[in-house]
C-alpha atoms as a PDB file:
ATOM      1  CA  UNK A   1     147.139 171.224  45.159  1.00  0.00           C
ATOM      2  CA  UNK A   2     146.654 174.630  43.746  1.00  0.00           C
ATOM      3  CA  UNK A   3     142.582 175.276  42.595  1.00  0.00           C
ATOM      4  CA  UNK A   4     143.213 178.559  40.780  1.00  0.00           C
ATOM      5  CA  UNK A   5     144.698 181.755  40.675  1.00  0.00           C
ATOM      6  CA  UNK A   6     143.693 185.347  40.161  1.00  0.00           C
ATOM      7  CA  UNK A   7     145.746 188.288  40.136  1.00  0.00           C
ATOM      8  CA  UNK A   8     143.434 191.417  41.651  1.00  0.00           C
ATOM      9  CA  UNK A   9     145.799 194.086  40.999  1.00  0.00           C
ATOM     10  CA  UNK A  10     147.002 196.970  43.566  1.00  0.00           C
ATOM     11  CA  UNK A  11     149.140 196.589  46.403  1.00  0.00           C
ATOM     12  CA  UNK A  12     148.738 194.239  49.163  1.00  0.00           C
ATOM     13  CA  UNK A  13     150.044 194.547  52.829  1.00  0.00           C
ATOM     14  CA  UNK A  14     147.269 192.350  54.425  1.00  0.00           C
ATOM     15  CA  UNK A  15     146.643 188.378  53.823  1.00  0.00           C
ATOM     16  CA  UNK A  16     143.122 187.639  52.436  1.00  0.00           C
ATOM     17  CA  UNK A  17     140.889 186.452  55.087  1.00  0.00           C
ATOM     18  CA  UNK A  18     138.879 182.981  54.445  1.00  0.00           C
ATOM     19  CA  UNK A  19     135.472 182.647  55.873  1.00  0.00           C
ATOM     20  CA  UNK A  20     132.750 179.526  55.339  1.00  0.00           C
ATOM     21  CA  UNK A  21     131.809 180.790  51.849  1.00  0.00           C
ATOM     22  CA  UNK A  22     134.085 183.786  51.230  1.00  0.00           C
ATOM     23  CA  UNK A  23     137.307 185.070  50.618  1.00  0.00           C
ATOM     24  CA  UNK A  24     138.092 188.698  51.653  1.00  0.00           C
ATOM     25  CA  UNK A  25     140.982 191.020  49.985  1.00  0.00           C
ATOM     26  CA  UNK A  26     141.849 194.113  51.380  1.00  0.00           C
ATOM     27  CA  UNK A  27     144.320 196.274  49.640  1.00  0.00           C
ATOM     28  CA  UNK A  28     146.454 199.203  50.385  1.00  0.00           C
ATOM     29  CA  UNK A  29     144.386 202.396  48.986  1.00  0.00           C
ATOM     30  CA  UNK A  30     140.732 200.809  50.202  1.00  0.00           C
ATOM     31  CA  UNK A  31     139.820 198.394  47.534  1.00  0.00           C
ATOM     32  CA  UNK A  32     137.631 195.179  49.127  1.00  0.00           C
ATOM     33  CA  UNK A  33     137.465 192.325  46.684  1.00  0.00           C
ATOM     34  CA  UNK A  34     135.691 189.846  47.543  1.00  0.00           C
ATOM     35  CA  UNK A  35     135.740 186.067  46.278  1.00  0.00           C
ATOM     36  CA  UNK A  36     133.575 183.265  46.344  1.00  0.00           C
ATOM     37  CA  UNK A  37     135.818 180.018  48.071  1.00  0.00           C
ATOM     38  CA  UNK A  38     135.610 177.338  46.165  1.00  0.00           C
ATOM     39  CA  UNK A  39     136.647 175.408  43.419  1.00  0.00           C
ATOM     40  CA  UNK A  40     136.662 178.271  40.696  1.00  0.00           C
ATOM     41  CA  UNK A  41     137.626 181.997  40.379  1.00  0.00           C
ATOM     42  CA  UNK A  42     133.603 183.619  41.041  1.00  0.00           C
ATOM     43  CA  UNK A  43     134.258 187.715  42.241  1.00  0.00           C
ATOM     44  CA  UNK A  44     131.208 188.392  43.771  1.00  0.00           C
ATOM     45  CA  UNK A  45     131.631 191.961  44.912  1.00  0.00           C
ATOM     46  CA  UNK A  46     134.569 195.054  44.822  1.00  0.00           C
ATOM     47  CA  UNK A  47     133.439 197.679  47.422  1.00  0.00           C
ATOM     48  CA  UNK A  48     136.240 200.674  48.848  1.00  0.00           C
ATOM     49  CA  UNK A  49     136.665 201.751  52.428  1.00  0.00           C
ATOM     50  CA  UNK A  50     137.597 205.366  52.494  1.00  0.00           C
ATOM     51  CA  UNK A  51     141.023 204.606  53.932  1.00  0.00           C
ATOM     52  CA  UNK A  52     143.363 201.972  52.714  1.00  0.00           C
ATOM     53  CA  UNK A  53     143.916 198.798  54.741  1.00  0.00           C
ATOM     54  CA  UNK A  54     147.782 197.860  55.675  1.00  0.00           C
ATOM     55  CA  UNK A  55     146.897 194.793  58.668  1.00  0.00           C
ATOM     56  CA  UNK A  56     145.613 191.556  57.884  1.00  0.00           C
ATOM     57  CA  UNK A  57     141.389 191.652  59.003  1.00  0.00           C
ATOM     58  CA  UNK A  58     140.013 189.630  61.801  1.00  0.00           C
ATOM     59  CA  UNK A  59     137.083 187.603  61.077  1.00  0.00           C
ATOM     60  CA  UNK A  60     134.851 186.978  64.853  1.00  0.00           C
ATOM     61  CA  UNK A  61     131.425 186.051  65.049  1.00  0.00           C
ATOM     62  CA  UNK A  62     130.563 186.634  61.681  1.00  0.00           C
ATOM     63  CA  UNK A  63     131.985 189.741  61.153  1.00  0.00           C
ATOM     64  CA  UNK A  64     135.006 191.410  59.931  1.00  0.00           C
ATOM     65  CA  UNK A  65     137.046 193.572  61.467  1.00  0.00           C
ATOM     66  CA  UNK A  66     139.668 195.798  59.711  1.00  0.00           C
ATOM     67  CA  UNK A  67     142.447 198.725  60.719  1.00  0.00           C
ATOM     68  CA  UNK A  68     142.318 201.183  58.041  1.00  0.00           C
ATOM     69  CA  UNK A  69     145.246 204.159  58.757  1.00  0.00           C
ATOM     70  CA  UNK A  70     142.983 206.289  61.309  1.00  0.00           C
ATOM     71  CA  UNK A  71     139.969 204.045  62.255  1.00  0.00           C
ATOM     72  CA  UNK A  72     138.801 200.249  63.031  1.00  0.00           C
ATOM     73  CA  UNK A  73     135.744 199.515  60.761  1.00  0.00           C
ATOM     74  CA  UNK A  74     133.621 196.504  61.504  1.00  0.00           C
ATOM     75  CA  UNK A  75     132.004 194.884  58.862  1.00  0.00           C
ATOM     76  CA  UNK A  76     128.356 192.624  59.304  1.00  0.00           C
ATOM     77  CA  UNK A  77     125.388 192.381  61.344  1.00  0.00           C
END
């Protein structure tokens, strides 16, 4: 059963990457959206990495790691 939909805009090469409370979208020129998971749309932050991001992220140990086009960033604590 579908809960919602929301259309971010941009172009997307990666899948969105579910944690406990969050929902991650990465798209091709940078742009980080990020989503609250649950039962309605709630954006709770749009940040940019300086490179765009074409592979879907890995989330381990509370962190997230992404492959921009030169570099691997690591994202949390």
């Amino acid at each position: 059963k579908e809960a919602w939909k929301q259309r971010l805009g941009g172009q997307f090469a990666a899948s969105p990457v579910i944690t406990a409370d969050r929902i991650y979208c990465f798209d091709q020129r940078g742009k980080t959206t990020v989503l609250a998971a649950g039962p309605s749309v709630k954006p709770l932050a749009v940040n940019s990495l300086d490179e765009g991001c074409f592979a879907s992220p890995a989330a381990v140990d509370g962190s997230l790691f992404v492959r921009g086009k030169a570099h691997l960033y690591c994202i949390g604590n």
